[in-house]
N, C-alpha and C. Protein backbone atom coordinates (compact mmCIF):
# COMPACT_ATOMS: atom_id res chain seq x y z
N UNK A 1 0.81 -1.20 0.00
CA UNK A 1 0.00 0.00 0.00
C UNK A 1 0.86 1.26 0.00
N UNK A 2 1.81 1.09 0.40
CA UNK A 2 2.79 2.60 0.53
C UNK A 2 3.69 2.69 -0.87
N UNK A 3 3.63 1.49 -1.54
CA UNK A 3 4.82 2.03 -2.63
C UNK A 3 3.27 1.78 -3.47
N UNK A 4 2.25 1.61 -4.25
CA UNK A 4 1.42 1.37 -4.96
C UNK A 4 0.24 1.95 -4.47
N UNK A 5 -0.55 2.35 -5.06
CA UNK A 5 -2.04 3.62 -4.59
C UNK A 5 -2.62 2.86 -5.34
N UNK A 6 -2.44 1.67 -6.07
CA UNK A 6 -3.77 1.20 -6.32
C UNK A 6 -4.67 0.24 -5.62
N UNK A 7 -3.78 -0.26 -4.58
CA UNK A 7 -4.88 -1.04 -3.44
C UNK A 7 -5.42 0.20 -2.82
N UNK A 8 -6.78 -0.09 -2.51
CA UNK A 8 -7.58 0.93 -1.27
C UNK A 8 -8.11 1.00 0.26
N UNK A 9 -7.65 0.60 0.94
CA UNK A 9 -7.79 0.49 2.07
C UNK A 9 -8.12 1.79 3.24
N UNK A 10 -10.08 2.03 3.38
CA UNK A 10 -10.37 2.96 3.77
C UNK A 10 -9.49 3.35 5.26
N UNK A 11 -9.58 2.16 6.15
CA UNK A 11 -9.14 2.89 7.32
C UNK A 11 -7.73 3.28 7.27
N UNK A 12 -6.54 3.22 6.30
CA UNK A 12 -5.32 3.28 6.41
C UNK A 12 -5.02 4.18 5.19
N UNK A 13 -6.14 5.01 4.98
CA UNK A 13 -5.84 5.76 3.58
C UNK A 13 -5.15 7.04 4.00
N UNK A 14 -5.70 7.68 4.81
CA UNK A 14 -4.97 9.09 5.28
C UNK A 14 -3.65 8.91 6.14
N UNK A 15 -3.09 7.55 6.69
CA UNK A 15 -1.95 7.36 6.91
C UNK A 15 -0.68 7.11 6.08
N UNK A 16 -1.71 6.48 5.16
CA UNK A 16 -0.59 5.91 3.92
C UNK A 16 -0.15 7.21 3.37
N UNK A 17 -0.97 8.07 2.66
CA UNK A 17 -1.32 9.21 2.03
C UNK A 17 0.40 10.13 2.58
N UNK A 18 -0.10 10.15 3.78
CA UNK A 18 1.15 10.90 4.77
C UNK A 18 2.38 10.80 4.80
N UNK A 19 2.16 9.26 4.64
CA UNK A 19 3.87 8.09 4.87
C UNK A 19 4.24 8.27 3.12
N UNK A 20 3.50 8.37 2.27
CA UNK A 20 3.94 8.23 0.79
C UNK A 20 4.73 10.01 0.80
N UNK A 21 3.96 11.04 1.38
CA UNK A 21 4.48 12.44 1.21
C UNK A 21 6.00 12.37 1.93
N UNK A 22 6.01 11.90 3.11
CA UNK A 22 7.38 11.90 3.84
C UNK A 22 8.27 10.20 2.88
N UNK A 23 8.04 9.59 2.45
CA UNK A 23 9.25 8.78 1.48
C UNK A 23 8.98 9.44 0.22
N UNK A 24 8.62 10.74 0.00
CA UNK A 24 9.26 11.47 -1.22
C UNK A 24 9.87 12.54 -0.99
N UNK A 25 9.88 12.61 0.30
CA UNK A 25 11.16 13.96 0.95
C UNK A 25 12.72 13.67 0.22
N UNK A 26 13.51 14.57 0.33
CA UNK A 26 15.02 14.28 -0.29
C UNK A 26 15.93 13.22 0.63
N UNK A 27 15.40 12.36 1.46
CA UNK A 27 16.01 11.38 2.02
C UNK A 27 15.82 10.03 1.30
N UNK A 28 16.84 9.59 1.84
CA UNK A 28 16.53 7.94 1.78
C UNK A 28 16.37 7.14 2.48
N UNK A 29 14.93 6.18 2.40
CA UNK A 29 14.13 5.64 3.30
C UNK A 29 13.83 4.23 2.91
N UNK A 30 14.37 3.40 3.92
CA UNK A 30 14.05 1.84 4.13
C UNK A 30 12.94 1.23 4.68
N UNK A 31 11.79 0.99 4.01
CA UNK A 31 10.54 0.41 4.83
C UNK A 31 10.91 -1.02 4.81
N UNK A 32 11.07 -1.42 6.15
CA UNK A 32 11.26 -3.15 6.34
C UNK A 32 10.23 -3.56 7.27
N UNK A 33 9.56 -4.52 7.19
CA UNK A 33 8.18 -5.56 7.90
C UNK A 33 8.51 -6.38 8.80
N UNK A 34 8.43 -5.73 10.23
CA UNK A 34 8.84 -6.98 11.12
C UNK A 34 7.58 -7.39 11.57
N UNK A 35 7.39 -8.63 11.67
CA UNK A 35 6.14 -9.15 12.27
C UNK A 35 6.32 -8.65 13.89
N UNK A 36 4.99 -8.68 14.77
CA UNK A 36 5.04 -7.86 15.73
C UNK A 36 5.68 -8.97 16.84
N UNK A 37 5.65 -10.55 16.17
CA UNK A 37 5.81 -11.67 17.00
C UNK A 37 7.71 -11.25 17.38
N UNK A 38 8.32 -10.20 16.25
CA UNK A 38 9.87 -10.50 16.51
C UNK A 38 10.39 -9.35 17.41
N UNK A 39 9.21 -8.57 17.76
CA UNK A 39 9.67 -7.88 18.80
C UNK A 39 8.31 -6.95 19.39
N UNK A 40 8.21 -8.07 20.69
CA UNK A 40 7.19 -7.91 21.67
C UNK A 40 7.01 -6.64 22.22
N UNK A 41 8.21 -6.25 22.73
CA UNK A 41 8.38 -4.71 23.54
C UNK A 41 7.80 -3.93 23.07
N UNK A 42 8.13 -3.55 21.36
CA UNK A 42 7.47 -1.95 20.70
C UNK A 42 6.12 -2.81 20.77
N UNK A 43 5.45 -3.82 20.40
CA UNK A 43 4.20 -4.33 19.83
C UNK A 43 3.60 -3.86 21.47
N UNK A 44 3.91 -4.39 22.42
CA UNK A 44 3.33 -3.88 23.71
C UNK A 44 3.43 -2.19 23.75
N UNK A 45 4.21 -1.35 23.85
CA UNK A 45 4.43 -0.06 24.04
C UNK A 45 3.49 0.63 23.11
N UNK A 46 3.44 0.28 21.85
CA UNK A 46 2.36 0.72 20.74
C UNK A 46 0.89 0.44 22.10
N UNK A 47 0.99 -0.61 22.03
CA UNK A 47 -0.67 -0.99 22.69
C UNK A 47 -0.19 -0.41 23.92
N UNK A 48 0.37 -0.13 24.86
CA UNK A 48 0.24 1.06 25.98
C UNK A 48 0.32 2.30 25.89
N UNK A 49 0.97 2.78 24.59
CA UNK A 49 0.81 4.18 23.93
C UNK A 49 -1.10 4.41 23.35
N UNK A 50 -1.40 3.48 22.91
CA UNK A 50 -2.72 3.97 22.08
C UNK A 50 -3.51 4.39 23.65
N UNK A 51 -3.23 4.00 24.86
CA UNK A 51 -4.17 3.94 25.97
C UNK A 51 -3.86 5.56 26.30
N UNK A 52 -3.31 6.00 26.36
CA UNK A 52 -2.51 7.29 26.95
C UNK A 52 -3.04 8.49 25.63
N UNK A 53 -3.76 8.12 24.60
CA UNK A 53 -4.40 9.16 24.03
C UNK A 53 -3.06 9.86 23.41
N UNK A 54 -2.94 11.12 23.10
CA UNK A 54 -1.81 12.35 22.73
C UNK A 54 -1.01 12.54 23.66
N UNK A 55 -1.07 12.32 24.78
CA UNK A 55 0.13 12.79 25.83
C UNK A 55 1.42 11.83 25.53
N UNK A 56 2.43 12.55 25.38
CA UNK A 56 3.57 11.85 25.66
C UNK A 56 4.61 11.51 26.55
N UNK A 57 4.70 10.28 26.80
CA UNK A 57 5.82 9.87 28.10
C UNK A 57 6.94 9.32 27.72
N UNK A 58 7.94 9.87 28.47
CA UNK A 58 9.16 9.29 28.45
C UNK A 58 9.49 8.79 29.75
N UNK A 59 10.16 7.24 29.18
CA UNK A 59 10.35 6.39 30.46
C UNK A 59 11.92 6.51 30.52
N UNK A 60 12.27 6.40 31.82
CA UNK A 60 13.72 6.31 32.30
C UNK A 60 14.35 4.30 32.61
N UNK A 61 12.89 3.88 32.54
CA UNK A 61 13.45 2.78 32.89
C UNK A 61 12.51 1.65 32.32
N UNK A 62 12.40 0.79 32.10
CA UNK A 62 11.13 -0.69 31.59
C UNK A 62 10.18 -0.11 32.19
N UNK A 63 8.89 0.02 31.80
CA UNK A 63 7.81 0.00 32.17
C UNK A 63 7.23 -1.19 32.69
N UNK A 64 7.16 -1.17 34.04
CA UNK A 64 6.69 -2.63 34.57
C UNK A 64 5.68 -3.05 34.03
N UNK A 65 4.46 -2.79 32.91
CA UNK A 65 4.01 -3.42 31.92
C UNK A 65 4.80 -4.43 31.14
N UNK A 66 6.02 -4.17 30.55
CA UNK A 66 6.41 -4.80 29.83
C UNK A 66 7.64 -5.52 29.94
N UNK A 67 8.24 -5.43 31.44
CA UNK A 67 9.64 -5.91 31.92
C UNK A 67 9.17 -7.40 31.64
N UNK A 68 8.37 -8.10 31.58
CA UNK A 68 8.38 -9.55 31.65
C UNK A 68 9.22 -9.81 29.88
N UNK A 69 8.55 -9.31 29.34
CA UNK A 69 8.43 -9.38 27.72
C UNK A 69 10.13 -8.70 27.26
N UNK A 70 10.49 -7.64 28.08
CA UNK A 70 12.29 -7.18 27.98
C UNK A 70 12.96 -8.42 28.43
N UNK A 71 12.40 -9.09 29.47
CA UNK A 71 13.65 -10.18 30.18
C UNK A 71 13.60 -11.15 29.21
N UNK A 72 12.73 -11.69 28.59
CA UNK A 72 12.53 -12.56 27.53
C UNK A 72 13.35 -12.39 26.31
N UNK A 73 13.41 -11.17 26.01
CA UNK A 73 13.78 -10.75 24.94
C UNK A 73 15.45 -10.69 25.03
N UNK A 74 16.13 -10.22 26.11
CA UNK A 74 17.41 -10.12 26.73
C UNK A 74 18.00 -11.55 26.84
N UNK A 75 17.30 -12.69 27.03
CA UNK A 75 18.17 -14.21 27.16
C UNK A 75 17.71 -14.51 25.72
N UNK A 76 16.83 -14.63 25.42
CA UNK A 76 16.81 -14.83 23.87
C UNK A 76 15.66 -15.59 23.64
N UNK A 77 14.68 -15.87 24.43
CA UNK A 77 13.65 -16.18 24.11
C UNK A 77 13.11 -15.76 23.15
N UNK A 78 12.18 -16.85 22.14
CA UNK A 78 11.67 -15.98 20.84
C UNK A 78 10.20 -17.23 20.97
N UNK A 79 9.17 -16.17 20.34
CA UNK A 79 7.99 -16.78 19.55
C UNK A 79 7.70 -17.38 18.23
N UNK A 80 7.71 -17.91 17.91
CA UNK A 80 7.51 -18.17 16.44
C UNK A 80 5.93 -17.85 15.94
N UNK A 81 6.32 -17.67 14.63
CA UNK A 81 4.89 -17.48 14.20
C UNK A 81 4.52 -18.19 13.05
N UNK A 82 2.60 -18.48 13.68
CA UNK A 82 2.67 -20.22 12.84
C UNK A 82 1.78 -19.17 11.63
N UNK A 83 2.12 -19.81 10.74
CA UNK A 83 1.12 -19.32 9.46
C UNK A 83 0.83 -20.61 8.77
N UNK A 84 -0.11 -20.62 8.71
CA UNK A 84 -1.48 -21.63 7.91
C UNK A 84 -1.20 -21.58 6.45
N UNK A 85 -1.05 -22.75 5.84
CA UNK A 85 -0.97 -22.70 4.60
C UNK A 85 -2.06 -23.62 3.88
């Protein structure tokens, strides 16, 4: 959807729209797809950010929300993700 405008996707149209204006700025820009399974932390912080509305916080330290999901991530625990074929 971000490099091609011919798929349409109502709820993600005025985001895309946005993201296509800023990857035609004079930079150069790498869009890469991590599934959310390869890194828990931002996938949690996204979903504790959407709760908090517009205000913004900056943490000094793990958010005890998500220290379980950092310690995991720090020894090397990983999820896999099953996809159905």
């Amino acid at each position: 959807m971000l490099v091609e405008s011919t798929q349409f996707c109502p709820t993600g149209w005025s985001l895309c729209q946005k993201i296509r204006r800023l990857l035609h700025l004079e930079w150069e820009v790498k869009v890469c797809h991590t599934y959310r399974e390869a890194n828990l932390c931002v996938d949690a912080l996204a979903k504790l950010g959407c709760s908090f509305g517009s205000t913004l916080i900056c943490y000094e330290s793990c958010p005890s929300q998500i220290s379980h999901l950092f310690l995991a991530d720090v020894v090397g625990i990983s999820i896999p993700r099953l996809i159905l074929v």
